[in-house]
PDB file of N, CA and C in Angstrom:
ATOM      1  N   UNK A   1     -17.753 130.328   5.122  1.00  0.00           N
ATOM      2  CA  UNK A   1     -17.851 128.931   5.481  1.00  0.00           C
ATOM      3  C   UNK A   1     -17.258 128.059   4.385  1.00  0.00           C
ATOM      4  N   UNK A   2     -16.740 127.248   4.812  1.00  0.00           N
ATOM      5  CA  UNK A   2     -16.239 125.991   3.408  1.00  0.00           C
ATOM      6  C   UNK A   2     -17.418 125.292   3.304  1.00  0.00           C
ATOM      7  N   UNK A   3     -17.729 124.942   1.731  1.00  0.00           N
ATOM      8  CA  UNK A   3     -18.389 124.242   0.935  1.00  0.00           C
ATOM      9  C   UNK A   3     -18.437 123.182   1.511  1.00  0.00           C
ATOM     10  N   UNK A   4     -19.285 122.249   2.022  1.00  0.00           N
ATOM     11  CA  UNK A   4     -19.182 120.981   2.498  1.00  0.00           C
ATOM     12  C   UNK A   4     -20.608 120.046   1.756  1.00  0.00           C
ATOM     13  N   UNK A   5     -20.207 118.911   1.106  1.00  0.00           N
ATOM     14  CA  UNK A   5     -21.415 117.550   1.099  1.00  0.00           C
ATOM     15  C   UNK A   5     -20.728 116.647   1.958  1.00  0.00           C
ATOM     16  N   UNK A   6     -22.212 115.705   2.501  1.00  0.00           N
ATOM     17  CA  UNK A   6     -21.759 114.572   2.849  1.00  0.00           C
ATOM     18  C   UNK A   6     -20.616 113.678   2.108  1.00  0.00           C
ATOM     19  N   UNK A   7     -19.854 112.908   2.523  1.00  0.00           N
ATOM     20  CA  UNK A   7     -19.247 112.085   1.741  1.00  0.00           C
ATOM     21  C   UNK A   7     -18.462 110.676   3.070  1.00  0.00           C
ATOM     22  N   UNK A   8     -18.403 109.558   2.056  1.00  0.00           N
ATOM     23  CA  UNK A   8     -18.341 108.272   2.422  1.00  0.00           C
ATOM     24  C   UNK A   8     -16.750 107.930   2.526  1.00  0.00           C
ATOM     25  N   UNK A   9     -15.739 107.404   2.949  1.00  0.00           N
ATOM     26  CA  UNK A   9     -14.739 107.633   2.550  1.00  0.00           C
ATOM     27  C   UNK A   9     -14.672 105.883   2.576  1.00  0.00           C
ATOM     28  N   UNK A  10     -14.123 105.349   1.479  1.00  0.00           N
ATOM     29  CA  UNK A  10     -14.338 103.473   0.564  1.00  0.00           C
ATOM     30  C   UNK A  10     -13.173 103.154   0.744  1.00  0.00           C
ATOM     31  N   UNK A  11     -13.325 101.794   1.122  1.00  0.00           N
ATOM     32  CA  UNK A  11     -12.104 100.816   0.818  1.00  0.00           C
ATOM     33  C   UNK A  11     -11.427 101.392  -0.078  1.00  0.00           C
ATOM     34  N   UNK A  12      -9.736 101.959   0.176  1.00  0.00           N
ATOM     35  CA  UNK A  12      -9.209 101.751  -1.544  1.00  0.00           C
ATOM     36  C   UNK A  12      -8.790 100.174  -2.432  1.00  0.00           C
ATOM     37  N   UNK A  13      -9.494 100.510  -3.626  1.00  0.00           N
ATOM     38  CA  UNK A  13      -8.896  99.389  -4.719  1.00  0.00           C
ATOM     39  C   UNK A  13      -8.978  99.671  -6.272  1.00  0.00           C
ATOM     40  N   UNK A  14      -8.237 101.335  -6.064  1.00  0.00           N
ATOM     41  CA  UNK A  14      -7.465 101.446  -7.299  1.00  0.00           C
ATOM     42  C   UNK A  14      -6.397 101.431  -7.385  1.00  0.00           C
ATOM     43  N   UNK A  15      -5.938 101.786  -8.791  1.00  0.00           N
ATOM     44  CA  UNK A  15      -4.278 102.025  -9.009  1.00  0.00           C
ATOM     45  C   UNK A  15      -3.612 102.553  -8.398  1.00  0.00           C
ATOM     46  N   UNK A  16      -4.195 104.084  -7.942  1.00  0.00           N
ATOM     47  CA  UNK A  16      -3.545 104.862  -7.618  1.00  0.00           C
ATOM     48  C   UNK A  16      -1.881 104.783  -6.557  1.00  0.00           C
ATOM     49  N   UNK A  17      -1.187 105.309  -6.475  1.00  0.00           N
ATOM     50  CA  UNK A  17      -0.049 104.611  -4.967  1.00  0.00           C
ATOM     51  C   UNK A  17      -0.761 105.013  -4.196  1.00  0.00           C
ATOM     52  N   UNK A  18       0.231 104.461  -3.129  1.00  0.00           N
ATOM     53  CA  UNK A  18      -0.317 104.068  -1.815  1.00  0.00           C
ATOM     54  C   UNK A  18       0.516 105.152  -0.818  1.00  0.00           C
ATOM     55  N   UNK A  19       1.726 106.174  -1.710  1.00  0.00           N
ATOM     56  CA  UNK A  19       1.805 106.861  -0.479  1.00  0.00           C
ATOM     57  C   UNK A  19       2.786 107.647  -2.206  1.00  0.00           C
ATOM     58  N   UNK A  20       2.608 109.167  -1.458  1.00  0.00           N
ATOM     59  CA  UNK A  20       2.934 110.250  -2.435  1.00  0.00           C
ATOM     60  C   UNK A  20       3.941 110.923  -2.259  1.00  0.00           C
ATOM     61  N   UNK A  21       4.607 111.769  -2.623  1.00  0.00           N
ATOM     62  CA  UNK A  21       5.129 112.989  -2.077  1.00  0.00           C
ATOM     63  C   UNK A  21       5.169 113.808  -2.959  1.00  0.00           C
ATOM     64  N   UNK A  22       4.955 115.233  -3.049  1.00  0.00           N
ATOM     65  CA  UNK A  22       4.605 116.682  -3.649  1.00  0.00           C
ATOM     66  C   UNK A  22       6.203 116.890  -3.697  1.00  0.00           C
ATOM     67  N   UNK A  23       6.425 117.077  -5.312  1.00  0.00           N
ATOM     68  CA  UNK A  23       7.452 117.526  -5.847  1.00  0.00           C
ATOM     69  C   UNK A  23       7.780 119.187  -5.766  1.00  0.00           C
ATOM     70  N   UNK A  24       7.076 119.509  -5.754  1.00  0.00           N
ATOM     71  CA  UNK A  24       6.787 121.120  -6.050  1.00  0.00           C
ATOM     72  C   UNK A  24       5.875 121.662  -5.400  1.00  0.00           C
ATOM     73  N   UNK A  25       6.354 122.870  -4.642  1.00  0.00           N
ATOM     74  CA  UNK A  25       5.146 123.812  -3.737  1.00  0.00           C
ATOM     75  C   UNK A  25       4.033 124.157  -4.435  1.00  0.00           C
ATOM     76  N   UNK A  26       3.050 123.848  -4.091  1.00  0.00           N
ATOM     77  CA  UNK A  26       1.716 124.539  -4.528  1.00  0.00           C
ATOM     78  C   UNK A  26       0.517 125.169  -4.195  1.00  0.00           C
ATOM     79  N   UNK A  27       0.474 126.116  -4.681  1.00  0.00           N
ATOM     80  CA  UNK A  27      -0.515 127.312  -3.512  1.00  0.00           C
ATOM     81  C   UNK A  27      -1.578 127.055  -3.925  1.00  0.00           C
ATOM     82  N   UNK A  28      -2.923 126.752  -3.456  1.00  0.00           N
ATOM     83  CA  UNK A  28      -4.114 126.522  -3.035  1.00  0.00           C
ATOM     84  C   UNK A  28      -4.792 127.483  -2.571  1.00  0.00           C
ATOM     85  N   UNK A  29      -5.535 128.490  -3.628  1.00  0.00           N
ATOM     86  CA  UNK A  29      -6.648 129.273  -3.086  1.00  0.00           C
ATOM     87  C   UNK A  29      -8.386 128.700  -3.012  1.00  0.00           C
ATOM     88  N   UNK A  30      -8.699 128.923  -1.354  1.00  0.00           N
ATOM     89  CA  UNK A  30      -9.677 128.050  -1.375  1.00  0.00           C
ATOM     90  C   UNK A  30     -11.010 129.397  -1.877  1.00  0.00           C
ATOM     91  N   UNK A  31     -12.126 128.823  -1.772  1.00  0.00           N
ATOM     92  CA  UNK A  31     -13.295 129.692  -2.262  1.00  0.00           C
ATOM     93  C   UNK A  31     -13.733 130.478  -0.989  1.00  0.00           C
ATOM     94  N   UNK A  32     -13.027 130.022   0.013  1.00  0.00           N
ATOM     95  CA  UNK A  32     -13.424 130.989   1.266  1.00  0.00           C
ATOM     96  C   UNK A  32     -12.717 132.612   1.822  1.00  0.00           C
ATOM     97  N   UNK A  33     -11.779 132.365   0.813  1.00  0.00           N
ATOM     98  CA  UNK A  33     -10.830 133.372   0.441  1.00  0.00           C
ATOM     99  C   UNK A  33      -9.282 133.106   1.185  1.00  0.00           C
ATOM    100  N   UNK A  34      -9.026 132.050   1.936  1.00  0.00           N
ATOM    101  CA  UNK A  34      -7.889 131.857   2.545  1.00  0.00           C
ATOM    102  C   UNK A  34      -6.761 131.116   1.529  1.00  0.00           C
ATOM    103  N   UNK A  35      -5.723 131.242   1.364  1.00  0.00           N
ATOM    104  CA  UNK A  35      -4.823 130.202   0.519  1.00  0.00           C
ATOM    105  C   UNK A  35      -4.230 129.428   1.699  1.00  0.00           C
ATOM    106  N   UNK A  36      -3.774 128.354   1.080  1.00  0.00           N
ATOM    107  CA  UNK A  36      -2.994 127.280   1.737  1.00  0.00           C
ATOM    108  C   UNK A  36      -1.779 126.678   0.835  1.00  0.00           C
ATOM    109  N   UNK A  37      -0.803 126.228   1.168  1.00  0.00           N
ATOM    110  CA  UNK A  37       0.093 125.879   0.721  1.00  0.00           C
ATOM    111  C   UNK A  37       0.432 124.535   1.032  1.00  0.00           C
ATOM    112  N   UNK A  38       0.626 123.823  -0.142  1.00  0.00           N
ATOM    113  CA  UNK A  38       1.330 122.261   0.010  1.00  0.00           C
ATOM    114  C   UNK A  38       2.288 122.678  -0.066  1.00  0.00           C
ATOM    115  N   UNK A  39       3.528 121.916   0.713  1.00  0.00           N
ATOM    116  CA  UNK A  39       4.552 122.209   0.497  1.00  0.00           C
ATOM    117  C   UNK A  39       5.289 121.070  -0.227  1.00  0.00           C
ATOM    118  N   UNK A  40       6.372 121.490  -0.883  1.00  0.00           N
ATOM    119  CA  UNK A  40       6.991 120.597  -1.763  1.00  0.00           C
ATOM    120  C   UNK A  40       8.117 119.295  -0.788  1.00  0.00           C
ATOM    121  N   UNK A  41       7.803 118.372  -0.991  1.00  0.00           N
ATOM    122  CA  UNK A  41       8.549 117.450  -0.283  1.00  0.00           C
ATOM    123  C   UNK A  41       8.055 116.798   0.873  1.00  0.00           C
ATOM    124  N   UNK A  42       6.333 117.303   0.945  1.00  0.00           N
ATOM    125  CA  UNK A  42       5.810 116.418   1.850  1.00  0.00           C
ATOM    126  C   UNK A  42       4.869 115.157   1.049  1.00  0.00           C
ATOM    127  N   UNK A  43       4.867 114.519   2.337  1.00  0.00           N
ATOM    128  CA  UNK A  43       4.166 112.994   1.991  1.00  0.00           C
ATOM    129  C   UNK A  43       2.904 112.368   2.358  1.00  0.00           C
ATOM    130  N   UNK A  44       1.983 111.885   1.779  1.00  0.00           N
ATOM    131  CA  UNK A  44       1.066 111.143   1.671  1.00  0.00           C
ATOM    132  C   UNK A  44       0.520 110.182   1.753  1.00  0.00           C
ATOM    133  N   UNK A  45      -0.005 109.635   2.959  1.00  0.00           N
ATOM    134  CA  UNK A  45      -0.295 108.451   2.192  1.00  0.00           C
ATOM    135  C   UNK A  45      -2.239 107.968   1.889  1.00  0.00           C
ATOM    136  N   UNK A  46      -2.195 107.008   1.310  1.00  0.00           N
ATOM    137  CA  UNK A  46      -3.304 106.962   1.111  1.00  0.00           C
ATOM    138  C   UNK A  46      -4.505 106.658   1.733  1.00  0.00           C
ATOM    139  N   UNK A  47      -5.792 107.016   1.796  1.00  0.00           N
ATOM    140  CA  UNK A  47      -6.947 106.252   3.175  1.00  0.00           C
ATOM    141  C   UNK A  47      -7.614 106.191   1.948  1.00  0.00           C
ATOM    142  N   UNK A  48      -8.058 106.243   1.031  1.00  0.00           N
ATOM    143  CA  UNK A  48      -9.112 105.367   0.696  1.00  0.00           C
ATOM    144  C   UNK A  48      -9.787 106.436  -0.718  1.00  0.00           C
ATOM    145  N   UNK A  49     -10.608 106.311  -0.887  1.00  0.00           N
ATOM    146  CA  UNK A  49     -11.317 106.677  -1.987  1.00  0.00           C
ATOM    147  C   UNK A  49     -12.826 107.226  -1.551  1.00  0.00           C
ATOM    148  N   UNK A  50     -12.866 108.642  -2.313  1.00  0.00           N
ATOM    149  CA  UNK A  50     -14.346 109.364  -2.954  1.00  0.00           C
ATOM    150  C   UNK A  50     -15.113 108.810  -4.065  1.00  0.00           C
ATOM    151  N   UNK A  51     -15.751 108.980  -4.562  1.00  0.00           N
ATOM    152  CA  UNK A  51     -16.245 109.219  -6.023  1.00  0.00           C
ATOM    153  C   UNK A  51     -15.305 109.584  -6.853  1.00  0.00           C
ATOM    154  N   UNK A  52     -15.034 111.181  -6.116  1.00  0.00           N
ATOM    155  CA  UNK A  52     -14.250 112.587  -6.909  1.00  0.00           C
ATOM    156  C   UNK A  52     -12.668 111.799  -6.719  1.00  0.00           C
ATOM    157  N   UNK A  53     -11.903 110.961  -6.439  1.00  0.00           N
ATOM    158  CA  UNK A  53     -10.447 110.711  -6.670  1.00  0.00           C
ATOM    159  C   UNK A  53     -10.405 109.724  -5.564  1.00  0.00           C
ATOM    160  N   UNK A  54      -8.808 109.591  -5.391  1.00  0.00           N
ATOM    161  CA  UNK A  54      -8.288 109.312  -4.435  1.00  0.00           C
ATOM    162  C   UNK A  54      -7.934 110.403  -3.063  1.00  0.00           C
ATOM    163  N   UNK A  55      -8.017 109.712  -1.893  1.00  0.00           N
ATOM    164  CA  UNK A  55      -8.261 110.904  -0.555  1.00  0.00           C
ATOM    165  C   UNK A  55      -6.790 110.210   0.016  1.00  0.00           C
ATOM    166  N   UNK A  56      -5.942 111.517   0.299  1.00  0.00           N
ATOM    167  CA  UNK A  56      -4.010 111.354   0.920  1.00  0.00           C
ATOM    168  C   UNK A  56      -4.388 111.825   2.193  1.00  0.00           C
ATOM    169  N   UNK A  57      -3.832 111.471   3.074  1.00  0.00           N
ATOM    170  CA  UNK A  57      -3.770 111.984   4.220  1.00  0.00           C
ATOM    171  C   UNK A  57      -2.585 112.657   4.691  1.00  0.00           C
ATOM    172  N   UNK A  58      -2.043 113.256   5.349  1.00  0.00           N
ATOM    173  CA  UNK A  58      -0.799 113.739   5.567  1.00  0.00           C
ATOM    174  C   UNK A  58       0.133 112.881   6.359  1.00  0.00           C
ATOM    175  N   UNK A  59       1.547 112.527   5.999  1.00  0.00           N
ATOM    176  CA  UNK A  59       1.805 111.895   7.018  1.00  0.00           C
ATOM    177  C   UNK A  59       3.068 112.865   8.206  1.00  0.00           C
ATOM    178  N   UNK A  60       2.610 112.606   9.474  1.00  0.00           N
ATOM    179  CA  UNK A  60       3.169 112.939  10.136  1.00  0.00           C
ATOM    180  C   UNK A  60       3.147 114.713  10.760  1.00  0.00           C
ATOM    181  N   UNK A  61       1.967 114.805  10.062  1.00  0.00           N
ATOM    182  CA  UNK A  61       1.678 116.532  10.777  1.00  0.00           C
ATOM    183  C   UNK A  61       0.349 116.302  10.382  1.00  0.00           C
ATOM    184  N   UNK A  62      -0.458 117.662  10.575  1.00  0.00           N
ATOM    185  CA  UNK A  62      -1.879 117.896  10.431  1.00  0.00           C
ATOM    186  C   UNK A  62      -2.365 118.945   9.134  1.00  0.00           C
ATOM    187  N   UNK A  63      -2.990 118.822   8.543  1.00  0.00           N
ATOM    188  CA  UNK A  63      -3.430 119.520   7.429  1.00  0.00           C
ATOM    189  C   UNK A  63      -4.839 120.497   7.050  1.00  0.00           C
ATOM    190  N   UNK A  64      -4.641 121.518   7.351  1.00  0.00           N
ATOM    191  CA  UNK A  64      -6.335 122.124   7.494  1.00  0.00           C
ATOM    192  C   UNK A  64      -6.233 123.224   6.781  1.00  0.00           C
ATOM    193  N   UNK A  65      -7.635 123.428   6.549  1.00  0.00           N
ATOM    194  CA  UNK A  65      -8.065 124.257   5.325  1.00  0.00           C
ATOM    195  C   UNK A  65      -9.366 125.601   6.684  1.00  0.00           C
ATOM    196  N   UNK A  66      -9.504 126.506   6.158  1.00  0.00           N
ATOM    197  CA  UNK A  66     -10.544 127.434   6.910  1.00  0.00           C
ATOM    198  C   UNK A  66     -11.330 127.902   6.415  1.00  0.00           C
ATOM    199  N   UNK A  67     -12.107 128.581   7.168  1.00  0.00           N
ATOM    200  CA  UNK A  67     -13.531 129.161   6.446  1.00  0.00           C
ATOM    201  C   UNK A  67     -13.567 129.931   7.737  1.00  0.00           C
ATOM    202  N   UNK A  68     -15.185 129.963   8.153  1.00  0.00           N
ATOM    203  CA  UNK A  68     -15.512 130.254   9.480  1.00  0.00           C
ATOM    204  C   UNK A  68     -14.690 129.501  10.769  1.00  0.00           C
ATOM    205  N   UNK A  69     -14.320 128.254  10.435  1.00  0.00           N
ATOM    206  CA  UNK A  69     -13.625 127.465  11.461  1.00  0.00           C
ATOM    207  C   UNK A  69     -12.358 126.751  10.899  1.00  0.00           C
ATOM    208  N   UNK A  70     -11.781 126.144  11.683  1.00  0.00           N
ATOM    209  CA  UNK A  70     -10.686 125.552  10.851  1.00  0.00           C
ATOM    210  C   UNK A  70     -11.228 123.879  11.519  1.00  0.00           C
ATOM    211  N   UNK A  71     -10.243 123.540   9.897  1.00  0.00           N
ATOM    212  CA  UNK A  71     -10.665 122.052   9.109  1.00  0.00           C
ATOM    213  C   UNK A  71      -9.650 121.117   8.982  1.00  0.00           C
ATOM    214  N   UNK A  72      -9.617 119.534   9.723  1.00  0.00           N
ATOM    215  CA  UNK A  72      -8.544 118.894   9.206  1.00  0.00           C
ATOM    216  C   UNK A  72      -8.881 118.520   8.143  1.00  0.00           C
ATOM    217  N   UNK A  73      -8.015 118.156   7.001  1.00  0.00           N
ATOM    218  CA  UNK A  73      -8.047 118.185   5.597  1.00  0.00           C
ATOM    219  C   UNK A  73      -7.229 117.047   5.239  1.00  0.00           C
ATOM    220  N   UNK A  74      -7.624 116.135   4.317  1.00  0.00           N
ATOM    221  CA  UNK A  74      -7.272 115.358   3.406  1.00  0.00           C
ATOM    222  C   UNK A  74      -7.289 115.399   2.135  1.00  0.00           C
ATOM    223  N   UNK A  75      -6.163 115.343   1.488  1.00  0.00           N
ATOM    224  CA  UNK A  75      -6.273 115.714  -0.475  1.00  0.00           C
ATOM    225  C   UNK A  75      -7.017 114.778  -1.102  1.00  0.00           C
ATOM    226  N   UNK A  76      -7.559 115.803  -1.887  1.00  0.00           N
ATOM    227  CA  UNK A  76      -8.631 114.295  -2.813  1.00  0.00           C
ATOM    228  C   UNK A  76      -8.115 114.664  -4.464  1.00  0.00           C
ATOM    229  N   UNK A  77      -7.525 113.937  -5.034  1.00  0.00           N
ATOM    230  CA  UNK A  77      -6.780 113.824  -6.204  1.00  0.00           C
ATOM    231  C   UNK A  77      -6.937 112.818  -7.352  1.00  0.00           C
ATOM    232  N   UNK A  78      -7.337 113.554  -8.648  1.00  0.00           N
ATOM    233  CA  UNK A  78      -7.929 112.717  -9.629  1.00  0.00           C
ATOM    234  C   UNK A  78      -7.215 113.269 -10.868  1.00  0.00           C
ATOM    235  N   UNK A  79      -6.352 112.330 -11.879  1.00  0.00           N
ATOM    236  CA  UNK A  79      -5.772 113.067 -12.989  1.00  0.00           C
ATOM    237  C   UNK A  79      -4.434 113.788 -12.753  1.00  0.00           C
ATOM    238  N   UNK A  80      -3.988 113.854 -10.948  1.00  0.00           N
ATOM    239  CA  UNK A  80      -2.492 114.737 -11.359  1.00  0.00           C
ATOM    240  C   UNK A  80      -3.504 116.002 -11.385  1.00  0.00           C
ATOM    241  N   UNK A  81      -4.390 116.138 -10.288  1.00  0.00           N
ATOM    242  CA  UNK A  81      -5.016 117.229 -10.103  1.00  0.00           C
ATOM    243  C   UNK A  81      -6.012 117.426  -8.621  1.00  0.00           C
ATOM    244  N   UNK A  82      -5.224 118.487  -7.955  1.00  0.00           N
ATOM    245  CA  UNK A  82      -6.145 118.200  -6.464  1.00  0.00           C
ATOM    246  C   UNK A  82      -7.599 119.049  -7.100  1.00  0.00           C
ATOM    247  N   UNK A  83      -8.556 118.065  -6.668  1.00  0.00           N
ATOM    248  CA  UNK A  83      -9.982 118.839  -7.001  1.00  0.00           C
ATOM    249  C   UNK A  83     -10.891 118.781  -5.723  1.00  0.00           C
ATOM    250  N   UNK A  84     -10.772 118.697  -5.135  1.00  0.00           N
ATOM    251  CA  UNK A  84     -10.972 118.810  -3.109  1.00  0.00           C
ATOM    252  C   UNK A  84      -9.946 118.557  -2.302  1.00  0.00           C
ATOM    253  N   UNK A  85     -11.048 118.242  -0.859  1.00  0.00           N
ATOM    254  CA  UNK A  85     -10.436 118.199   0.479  1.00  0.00           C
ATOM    255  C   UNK A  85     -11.810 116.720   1.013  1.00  0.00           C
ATOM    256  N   UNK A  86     -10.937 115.993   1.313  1.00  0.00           N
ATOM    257  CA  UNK A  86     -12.020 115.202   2.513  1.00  0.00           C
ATOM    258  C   UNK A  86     -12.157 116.125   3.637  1.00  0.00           C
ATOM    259  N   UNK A  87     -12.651 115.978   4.686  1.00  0.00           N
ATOM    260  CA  UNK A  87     -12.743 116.578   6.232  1.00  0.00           C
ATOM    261  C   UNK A  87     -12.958 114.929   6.845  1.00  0.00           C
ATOM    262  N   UNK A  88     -12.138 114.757   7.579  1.00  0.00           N
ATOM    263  CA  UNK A  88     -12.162 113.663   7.817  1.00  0.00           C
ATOM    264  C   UNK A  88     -13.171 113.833   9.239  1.00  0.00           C
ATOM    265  N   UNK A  89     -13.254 114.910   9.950  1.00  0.00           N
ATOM    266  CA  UNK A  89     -14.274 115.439  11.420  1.00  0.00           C
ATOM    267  C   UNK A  89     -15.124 115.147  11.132  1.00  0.00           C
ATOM    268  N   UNK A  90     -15.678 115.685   9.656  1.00  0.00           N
ATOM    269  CA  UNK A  90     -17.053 115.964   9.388  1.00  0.00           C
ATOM    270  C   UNK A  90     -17.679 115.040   8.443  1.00  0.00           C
ATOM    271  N   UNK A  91     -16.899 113.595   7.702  1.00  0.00           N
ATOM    272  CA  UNK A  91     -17.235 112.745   6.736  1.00  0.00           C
ATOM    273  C   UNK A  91     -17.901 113.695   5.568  1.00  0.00           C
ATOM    274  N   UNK A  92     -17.440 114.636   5.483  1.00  0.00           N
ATOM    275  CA  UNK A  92     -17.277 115.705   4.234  1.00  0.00           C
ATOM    276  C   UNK A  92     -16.745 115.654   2.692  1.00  0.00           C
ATOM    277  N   UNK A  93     -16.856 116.301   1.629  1.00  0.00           N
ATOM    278  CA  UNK A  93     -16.322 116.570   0.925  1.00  0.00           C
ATOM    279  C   UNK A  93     -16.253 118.274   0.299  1.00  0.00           C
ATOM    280  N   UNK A  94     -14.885 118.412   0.147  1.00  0.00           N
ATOM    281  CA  UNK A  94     -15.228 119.890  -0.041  1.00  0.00           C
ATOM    282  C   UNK A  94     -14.383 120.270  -1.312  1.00  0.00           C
ATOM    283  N   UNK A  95     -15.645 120.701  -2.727  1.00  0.00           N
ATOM    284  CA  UNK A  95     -14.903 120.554  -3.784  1.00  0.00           C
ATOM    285  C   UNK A  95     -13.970 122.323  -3.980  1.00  0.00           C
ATOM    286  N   UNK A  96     -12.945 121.816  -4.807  1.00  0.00           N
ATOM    287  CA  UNK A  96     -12.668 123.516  -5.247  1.00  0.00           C
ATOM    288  C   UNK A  96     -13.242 123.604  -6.321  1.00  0.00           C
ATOM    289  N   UNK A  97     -13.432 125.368  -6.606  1.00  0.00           N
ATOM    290  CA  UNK A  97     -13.817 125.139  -7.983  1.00  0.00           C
ATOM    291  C   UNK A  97     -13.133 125.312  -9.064  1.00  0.00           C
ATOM    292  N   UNK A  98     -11.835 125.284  -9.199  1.00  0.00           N
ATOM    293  CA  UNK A  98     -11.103 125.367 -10.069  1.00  0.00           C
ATOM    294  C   UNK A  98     -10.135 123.717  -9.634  1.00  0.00           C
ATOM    295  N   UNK A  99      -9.719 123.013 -10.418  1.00  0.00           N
ATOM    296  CA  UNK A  99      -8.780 121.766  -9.745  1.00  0.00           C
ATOM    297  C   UNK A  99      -7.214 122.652 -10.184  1.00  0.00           C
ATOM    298  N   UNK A 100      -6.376 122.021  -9.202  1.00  0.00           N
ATOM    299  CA  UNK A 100      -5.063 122.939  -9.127  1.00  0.00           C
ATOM    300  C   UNK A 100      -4.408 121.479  -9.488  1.00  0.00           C
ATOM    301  N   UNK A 101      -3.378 121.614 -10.621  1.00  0.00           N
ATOM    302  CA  UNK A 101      -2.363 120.521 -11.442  1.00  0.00           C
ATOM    303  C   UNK A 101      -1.529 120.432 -10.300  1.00  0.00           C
ATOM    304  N   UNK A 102      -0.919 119.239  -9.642  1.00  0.00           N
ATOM    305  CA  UNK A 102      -0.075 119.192  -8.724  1.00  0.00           C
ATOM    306  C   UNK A 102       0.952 118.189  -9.490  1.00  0.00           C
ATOM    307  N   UNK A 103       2.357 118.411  -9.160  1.00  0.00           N
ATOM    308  CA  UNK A 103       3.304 117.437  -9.250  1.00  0.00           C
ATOM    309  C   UNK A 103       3.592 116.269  -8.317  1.00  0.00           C
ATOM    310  N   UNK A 104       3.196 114.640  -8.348  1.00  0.00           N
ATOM    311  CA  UNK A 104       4.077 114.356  -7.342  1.00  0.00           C
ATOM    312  C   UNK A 104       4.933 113.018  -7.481  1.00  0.00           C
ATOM    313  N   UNK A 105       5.487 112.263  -6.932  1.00  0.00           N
ATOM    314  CA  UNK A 105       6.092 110.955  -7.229  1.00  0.00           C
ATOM    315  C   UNK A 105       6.245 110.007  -5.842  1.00  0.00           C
ATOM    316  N   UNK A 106       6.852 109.321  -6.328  1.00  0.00           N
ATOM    317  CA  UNK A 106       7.049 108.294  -5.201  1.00  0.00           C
ATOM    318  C   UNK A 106       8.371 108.373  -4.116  1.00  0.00           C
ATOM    319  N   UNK A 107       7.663 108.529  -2.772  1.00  0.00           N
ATOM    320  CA  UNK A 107       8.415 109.263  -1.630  1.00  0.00           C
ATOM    321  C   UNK A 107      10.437 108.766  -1.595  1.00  0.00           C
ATOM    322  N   UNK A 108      10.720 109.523  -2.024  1.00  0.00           N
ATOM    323  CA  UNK A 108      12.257 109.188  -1.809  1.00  0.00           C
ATOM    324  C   UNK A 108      13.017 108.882  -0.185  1.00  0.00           C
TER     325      UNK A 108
END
């Protein structure tokens, strides 16, 4: 099963941008034993804020993570480091336990 707490998803009104794109592929092993892959050159944009970071949404496809079921997924990113997933179904948060360093910049 994926790790899940409740979680709130907030107005954004930080710094952070407002829409991303992943420079570089990056593989994502979750704790449920499945990997996932960002792929390099996709884009983001932003919905709002956790506690734990800023939450990207995908733009223009769907993004899910698995366990027992499968999960739409939103990146939650703090530091130039994905350290969860929103679930946007389930008003979730689902931490990893390791945070994975991601590259990204502003969508060309």
């Amino acid at each position: 099963m994926v790790s899940t707490t409740p979680a709130a998803l907030a107005t954004d009104n930080t710094t952070a941008p407002s829409r991303l794109q992943l420079k570089a592929s990056t593989e994502v092993r979750l704790e449920t034993g499945y990997t996932r892959t960002l792929a390099a050159g996709s884009n983001w944009q932003r919905a709002g804020t956790l506690s734990q970071g800023a939450v990207y949404r995908p733009v223009g496809t769907i993004f899910t993570i698995e366990g027992r079921q499968v999960h739409e997924a939103y990146l939650v990113i703090a530091d130039q480091r994905l350290v969860g997933f929103y679930l946007p179904g389930e008003q979730a948060y689902s931490p990893l336990s390791k945070a994975v360093p991601i590259t990204t910049g502003e969508p060309q």
